[in-house]
PDB file of N, CA and C in Angstrom:
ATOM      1  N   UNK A   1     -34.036 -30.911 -35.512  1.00  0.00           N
ATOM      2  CA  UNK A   1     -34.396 -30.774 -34.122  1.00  0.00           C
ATOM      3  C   UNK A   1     -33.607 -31.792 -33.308  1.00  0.00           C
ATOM      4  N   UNK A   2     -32.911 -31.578 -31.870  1.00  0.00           N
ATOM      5  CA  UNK A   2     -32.002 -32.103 -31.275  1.00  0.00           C
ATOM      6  C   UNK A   2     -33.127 -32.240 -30.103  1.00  0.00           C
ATOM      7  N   UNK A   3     -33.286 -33.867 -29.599  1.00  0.00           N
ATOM      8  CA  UNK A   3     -33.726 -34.022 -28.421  1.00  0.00           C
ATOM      9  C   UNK A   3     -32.739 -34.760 -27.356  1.00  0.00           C
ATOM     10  N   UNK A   4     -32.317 -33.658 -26.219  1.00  0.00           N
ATOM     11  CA  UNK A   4     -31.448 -34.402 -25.723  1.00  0.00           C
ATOM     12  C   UNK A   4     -31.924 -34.388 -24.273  1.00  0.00           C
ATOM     13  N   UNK A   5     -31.521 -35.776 -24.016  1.00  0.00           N
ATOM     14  CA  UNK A   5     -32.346 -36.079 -22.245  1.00  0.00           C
ATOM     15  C   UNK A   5     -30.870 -36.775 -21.624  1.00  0.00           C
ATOM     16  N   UNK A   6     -31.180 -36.734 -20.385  1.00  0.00           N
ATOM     17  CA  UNK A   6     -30.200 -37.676 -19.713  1.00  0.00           C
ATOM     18  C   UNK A   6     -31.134 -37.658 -17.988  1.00  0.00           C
ATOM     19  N   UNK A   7     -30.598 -38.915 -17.156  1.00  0.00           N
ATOM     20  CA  UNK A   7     -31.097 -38.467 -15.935  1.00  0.00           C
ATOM     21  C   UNK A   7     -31.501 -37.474 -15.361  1.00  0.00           C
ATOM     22  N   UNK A   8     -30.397 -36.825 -15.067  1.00  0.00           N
ATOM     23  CA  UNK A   8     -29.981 -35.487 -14.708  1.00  0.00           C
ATOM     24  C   UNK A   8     -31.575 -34.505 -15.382  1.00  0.00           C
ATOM     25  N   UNK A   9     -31.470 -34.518 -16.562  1.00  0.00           N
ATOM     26  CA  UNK A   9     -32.800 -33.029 -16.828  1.00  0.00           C
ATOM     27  C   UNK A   9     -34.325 -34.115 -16.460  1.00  0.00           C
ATOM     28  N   UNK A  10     -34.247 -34.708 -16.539  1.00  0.00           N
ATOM     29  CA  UNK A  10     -35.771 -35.888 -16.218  1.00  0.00           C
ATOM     30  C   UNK A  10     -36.012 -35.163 -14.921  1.00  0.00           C
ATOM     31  N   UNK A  11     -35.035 -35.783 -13.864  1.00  0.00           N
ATOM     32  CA  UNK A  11     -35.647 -36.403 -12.576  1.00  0.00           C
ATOM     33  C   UNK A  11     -34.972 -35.322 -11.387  1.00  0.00           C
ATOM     34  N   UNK A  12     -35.521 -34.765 -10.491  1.00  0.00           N
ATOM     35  CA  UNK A  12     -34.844 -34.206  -9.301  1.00  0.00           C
ATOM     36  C   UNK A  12     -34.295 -34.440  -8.295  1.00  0.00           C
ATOM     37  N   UNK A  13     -33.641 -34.314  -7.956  1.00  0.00           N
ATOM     38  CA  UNK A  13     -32.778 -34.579  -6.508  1.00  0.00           C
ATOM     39  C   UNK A  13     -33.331 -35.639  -5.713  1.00  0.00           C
ATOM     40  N   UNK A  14     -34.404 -35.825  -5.242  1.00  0.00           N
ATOM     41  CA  UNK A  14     -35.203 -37.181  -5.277  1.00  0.00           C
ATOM     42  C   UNK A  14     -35.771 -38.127  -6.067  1.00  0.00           C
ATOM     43  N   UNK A  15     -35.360 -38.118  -7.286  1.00  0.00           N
ATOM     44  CA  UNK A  15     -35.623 -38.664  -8.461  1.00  0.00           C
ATOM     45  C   UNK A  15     -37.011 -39.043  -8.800  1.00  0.00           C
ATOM     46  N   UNK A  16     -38.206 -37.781  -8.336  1.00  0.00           N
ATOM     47  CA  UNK A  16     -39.296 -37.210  -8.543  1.00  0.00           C
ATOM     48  C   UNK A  16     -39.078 -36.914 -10.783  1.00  0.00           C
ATOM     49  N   UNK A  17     -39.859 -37.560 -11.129  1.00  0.00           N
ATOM     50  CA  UNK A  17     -39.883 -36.966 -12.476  1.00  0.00           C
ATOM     51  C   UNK A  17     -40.159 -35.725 -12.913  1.00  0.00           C
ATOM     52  N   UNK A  18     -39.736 -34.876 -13.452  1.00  0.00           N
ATOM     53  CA  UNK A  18     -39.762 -33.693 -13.242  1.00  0.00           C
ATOM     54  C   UNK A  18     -40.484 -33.357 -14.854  1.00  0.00           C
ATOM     55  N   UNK A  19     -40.717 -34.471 -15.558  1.00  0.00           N
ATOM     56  CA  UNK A  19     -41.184 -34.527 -16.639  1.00  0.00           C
ATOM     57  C   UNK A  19     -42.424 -35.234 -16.752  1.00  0.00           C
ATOM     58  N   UNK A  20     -42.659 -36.026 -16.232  1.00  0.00           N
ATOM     59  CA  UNK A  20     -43.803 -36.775 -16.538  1.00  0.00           C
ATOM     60  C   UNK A  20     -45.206 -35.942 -16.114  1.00  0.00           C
ATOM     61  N   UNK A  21     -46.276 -36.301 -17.267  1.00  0.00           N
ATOM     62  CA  UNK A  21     -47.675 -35.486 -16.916  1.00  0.00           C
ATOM     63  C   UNK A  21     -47.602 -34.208 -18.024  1.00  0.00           C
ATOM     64  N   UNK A  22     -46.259 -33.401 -18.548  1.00  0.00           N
ATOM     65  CA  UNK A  22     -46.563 -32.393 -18.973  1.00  0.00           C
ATOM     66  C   UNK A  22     -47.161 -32.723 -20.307  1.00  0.00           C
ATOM     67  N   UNK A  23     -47.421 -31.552 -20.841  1.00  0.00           N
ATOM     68  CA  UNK A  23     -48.366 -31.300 -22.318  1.00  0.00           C
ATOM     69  C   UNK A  23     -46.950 -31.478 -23.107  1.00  0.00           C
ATOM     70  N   UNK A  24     -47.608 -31.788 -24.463  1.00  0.00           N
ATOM     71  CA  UNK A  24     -46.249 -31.881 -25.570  1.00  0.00           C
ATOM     72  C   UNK A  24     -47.348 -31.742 -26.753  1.00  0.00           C
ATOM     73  N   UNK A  25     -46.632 -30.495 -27.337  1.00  0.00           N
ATOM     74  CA  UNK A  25     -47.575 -30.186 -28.687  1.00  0.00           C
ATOM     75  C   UNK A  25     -46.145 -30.002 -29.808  1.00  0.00           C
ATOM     76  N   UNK A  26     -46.813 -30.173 -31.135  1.00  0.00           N
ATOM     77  CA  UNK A  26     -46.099 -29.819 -32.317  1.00  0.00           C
ATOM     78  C   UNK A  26     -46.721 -29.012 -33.180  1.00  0.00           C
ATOM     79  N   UNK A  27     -45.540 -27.718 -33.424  1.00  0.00           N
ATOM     80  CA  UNK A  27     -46.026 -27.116 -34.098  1.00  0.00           C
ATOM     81  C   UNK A  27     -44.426 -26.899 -35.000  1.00  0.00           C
ATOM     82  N   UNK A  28     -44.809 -27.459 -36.474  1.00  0.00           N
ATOM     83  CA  UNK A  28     -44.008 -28.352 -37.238  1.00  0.00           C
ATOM     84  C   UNK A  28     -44.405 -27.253 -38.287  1.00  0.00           C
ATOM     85  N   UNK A  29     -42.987 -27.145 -39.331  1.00  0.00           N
ATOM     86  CA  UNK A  29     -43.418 -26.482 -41.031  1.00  0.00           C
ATOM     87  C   UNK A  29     -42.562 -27.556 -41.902  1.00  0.00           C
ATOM     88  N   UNK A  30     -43.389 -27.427 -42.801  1.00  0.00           N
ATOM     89  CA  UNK A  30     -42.479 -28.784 -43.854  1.00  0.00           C
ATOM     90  C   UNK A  30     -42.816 -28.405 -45.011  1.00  0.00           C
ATOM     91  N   UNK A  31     -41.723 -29.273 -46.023  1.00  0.00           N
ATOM     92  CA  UNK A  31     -41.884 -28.934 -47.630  1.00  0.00           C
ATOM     93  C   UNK A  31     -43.135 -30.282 -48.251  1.00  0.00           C
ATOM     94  N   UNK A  32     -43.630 -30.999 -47.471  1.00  0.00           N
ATOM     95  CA  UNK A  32     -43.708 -32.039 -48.551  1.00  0.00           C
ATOM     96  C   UNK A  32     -45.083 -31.703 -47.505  1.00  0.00           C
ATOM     97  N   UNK A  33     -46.408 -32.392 -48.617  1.00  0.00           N
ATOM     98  CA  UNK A  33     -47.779 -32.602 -48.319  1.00  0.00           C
ATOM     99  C   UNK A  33     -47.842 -33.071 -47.106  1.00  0.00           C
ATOM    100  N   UNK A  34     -48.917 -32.681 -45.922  1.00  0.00           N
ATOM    101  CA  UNK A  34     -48.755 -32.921 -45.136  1.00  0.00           C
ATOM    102  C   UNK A  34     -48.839 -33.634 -44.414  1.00  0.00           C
ATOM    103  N   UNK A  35     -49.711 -35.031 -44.429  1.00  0.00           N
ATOM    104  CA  UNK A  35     -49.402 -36.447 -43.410  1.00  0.00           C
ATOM    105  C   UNK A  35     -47.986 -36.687 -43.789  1.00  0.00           C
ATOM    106  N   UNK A  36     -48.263 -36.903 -44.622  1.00  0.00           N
ATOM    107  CA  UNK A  36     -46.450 -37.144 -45.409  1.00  0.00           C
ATOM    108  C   UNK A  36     -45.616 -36.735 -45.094  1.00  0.00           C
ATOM    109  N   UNK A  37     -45.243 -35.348 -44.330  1.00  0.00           N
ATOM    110  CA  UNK A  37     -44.325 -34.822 -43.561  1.00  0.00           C
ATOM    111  C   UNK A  37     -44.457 -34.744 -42.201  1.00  0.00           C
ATOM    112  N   UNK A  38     -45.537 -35.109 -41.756  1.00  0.00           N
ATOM    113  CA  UNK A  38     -45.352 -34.710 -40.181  1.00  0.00           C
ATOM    114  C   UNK A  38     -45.783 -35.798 -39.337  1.00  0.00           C
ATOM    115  N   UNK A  39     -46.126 -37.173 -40.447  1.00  0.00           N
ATOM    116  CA  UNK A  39     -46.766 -38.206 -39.861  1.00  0.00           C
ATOM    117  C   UNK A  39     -45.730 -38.787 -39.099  1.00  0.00           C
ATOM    118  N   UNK A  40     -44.179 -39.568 -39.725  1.00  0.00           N
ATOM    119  CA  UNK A  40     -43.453 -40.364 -39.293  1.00  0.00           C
ATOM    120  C   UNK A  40     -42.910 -39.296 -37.690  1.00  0.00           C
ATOM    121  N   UNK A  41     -42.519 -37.811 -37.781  1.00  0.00           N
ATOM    122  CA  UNK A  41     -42.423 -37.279 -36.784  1.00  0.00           C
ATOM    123  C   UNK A  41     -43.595 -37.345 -35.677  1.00  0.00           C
ATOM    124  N   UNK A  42     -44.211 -37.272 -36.002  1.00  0.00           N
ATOM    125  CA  UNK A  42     -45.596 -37.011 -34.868  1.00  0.00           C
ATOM    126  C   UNK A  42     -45.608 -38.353 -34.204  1.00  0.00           C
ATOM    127  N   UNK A  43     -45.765 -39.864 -34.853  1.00  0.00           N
ATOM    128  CA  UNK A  43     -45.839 -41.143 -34.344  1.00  0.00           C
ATOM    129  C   UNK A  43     -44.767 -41.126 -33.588  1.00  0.00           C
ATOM    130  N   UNK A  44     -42.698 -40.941 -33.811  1.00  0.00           N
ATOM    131  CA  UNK A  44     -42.070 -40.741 -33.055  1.00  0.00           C
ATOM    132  C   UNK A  44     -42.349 -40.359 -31.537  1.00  0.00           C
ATOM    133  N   UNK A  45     -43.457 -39.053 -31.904  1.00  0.00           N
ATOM    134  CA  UNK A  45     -43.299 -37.940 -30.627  1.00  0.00           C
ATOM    135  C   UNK A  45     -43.885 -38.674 -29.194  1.00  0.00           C
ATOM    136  N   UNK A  46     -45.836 -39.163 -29.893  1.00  0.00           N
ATOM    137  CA  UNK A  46     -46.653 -39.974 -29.704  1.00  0.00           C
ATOM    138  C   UNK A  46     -46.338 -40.881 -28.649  1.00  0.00           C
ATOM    139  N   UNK A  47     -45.140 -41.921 -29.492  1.00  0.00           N
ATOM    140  CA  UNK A  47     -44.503 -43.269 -28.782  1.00  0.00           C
ATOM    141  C   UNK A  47     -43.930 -42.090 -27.592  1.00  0.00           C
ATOM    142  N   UNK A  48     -42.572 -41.552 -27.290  1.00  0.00           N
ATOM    143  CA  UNK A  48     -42.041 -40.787 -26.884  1.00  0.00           C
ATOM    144  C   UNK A  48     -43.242 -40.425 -25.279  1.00  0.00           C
ATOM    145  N   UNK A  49     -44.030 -39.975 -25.699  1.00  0.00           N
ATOM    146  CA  UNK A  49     -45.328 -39.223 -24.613  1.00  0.00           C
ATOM    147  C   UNK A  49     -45.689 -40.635 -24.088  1.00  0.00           C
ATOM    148  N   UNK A  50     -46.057 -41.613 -24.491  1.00  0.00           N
ATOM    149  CA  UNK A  50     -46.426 -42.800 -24.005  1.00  0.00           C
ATOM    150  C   UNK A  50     -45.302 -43.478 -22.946  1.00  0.00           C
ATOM    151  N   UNK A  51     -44.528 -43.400 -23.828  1.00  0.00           N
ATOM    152  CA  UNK A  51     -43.004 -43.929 -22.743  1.00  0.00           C
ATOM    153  C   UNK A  51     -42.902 -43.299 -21.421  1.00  0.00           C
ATOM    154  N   UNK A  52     -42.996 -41.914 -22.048  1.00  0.00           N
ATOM    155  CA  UNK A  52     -42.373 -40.830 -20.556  1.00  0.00           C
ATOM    156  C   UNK A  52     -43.687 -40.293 -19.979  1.00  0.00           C
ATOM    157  N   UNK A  53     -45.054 -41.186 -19.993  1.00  0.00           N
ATOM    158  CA  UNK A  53     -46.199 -40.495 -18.970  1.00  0.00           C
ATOM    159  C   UNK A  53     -45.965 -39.034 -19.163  1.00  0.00           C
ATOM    160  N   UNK A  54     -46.163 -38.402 -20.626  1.00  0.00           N
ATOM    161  CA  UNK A  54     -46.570 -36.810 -21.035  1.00  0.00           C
ATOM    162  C   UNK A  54     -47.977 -36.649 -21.868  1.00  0.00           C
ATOM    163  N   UNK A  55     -48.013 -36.163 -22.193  1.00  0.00           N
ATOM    164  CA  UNK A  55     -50.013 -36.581 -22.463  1.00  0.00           C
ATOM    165  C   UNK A  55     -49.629 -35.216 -23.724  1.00  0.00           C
ATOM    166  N   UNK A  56     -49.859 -35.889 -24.813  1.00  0.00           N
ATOM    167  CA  UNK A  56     -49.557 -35.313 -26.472  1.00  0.00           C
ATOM    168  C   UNK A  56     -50.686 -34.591 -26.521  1.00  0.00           C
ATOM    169  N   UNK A  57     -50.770 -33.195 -27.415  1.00  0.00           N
ATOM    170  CA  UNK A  57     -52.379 -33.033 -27.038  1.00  0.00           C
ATOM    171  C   UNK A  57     -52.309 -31.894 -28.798  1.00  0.00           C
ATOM    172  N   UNK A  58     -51.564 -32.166 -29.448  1.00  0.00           N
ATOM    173  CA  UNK A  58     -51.474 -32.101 -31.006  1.00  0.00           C
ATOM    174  C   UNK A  58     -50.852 -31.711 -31.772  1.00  0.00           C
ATOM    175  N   UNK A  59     -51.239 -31.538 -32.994  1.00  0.00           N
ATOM    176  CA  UNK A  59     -50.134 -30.835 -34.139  1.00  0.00           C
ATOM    177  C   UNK A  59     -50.561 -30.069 -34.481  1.00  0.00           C
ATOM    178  N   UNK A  60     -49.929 -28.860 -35.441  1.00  0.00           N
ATOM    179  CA  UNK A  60     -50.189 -27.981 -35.832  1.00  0.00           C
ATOM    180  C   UNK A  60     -49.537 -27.768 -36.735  1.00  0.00           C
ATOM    181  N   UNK A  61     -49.295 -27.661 -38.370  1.00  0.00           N
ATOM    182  CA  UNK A  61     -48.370 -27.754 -39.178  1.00  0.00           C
ATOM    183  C   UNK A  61     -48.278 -27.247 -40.711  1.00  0.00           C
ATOM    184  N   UNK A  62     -47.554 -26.276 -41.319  1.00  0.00           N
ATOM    185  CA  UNK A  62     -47.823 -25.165 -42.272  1.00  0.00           C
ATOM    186  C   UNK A  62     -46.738 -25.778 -43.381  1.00  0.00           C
ATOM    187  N   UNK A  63     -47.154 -25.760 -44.577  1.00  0.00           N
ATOM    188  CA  UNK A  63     -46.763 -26.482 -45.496  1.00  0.00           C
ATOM    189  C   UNK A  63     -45.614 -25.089 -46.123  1.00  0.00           C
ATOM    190  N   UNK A  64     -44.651 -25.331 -46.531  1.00  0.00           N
ATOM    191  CA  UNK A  64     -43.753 -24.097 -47.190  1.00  0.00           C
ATOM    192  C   UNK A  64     -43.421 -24.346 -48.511  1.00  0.00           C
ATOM    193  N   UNK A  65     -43.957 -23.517 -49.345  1.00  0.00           N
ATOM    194  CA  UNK A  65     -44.222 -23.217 -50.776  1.00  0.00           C
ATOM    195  C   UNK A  65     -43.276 -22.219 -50.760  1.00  0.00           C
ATOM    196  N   UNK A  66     -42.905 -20.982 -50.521  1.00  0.00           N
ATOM    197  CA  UNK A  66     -42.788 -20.076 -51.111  1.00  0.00           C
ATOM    198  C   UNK A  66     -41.679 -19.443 -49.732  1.00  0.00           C
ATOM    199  N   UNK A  67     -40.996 -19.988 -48.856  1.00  0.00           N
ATOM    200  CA  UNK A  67     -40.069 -19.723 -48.012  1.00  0.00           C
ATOM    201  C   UNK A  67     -40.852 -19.241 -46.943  1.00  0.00           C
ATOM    202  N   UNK A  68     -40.159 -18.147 -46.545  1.00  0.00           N
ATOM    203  CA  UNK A  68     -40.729 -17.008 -45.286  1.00  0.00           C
ATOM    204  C   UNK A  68     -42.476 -16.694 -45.704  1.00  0.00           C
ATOM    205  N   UNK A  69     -42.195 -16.258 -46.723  1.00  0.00           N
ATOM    206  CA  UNK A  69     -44.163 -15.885 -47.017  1.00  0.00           C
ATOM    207  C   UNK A  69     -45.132 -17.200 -46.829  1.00  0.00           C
ATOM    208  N   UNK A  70     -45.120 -18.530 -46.785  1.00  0.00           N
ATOM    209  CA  UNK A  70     -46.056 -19.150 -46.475  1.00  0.00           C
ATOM    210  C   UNK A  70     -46.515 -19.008 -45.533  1.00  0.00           C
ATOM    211  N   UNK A  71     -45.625 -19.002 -44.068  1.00  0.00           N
ATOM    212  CA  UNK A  71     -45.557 -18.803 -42.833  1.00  0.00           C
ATOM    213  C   UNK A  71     -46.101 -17.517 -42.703  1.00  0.00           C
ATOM    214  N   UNK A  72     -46.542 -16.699 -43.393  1.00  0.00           N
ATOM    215  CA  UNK A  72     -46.712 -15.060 -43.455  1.00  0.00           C
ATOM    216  C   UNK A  72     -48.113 -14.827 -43.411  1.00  0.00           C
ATOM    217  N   UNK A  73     -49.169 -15.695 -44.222  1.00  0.00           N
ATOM    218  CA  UNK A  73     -50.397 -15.834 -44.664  1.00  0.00           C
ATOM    219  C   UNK A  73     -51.148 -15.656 -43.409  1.00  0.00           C
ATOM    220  N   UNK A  74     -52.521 -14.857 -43.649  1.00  0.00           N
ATOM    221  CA  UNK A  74     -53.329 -14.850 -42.570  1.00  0.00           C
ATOM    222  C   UNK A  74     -54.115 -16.196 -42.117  1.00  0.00           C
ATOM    223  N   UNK A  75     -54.066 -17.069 -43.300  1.00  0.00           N
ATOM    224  CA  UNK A  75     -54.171 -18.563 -42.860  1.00  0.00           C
ATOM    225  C   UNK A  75     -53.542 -19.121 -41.562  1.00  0.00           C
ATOM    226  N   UNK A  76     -52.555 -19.151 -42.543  1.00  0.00           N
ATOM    227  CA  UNK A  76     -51.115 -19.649 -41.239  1.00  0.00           C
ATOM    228  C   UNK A  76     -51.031 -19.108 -39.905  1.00  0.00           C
ATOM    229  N   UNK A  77     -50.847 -17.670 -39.891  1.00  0.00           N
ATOM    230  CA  UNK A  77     -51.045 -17.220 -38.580  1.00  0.00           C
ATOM    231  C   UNK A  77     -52.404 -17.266 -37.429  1.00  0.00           C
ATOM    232  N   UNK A  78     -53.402 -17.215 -38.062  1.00  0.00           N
ATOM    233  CA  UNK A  78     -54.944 -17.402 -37.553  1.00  0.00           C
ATOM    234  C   UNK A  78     -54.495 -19.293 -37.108  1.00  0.00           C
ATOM    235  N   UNK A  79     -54.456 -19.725 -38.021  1.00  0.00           N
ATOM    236  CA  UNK A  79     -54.155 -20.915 -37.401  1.00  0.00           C
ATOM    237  C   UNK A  79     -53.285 -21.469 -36.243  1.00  0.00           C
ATOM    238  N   UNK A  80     -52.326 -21.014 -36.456  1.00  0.00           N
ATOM    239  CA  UNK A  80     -50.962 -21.422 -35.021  1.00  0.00           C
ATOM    240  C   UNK A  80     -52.319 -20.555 -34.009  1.00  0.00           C
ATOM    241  N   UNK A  81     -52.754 -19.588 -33.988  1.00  0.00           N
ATOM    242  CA  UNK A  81     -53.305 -18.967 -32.896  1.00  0.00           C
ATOM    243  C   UNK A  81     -54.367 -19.842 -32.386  1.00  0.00           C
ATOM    244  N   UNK A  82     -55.593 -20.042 -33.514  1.00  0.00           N
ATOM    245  CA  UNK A  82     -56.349 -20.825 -32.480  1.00  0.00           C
ATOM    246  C   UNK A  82     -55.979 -22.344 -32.159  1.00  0.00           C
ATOM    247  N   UNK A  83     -55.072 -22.947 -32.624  1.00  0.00           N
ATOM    248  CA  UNK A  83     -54.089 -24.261 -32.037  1.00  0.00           C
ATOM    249  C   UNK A  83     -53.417 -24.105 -30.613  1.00  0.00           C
ATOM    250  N   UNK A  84     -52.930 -22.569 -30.606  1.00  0.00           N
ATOM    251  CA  UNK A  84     -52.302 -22.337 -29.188  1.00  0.00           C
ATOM    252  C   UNK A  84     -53.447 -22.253 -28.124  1.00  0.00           C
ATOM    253  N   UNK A  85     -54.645 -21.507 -28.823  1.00  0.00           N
ATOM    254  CA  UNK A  85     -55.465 -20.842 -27.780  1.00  0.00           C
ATOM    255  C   UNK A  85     -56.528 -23.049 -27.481  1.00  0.00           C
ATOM    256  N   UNK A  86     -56.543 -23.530 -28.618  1.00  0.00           N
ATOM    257  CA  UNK A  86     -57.177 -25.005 -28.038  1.00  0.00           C
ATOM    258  C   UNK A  86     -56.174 -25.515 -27.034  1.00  0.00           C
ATOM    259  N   UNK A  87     -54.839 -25.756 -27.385  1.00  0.00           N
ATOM    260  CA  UNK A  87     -54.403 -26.399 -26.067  1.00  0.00           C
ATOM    261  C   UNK A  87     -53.933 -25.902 -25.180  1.00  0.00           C
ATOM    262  N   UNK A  88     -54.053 -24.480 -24.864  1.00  0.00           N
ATOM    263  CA  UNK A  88     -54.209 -23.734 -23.252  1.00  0.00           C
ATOM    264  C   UNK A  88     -55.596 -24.229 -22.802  1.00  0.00           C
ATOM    265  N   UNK A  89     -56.430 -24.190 -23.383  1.00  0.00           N
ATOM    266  CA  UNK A  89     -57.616 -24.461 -22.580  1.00  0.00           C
ATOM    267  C   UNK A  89     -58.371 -25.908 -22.478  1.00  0.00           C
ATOM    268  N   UNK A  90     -57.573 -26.763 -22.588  1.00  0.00           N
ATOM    269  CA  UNK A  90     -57.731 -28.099 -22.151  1.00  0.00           C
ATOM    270  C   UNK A  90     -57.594 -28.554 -20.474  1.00  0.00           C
TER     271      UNK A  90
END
């Protein structure tokens, strides 16, 4: 994943933040058990939201065993759904 910022995409023509305040969620797939994979990313993100006044509001994250089919499971999918449907309605 490539995060790239510069003035320019932040701030507007009045150098109004054009970023600060929004939501920032993760929804992450990894090979390795899962604090273990999504912890050191998530603390990154965390710090990141703190810095830039964005308000983090969670993770969501599917472990891959078996390639494309983990991601396939009615687990997996029921899940990303009610993760999306909690942080719309915050």
């Amino acid at each position: 994943m490539n995060l790239y910022m510069t003035r320019r995409n932040i701030y507007g023509k009045d150098n109004s933040n054009l970023w600060e305040g929004k939501k920032v969620a993760i929804i992450a797939t990894h090979g390795y058990e899962g604090k273990y994979a999504t912890e050191p990313f998530e603390m990154g993100m965390k710090r990141l939201c703190v810095h830039s006044n964005l308000k983090y509001v969670g993770i969501y994250s599917v472990q891959d065993n078996d390639n494309l089919a983990s991601f396939q499971t009615q687990e997996a999918i029921e899940g990303v759904k009610a993760f999306a449907r909690s942080i719309t309605n915050e």
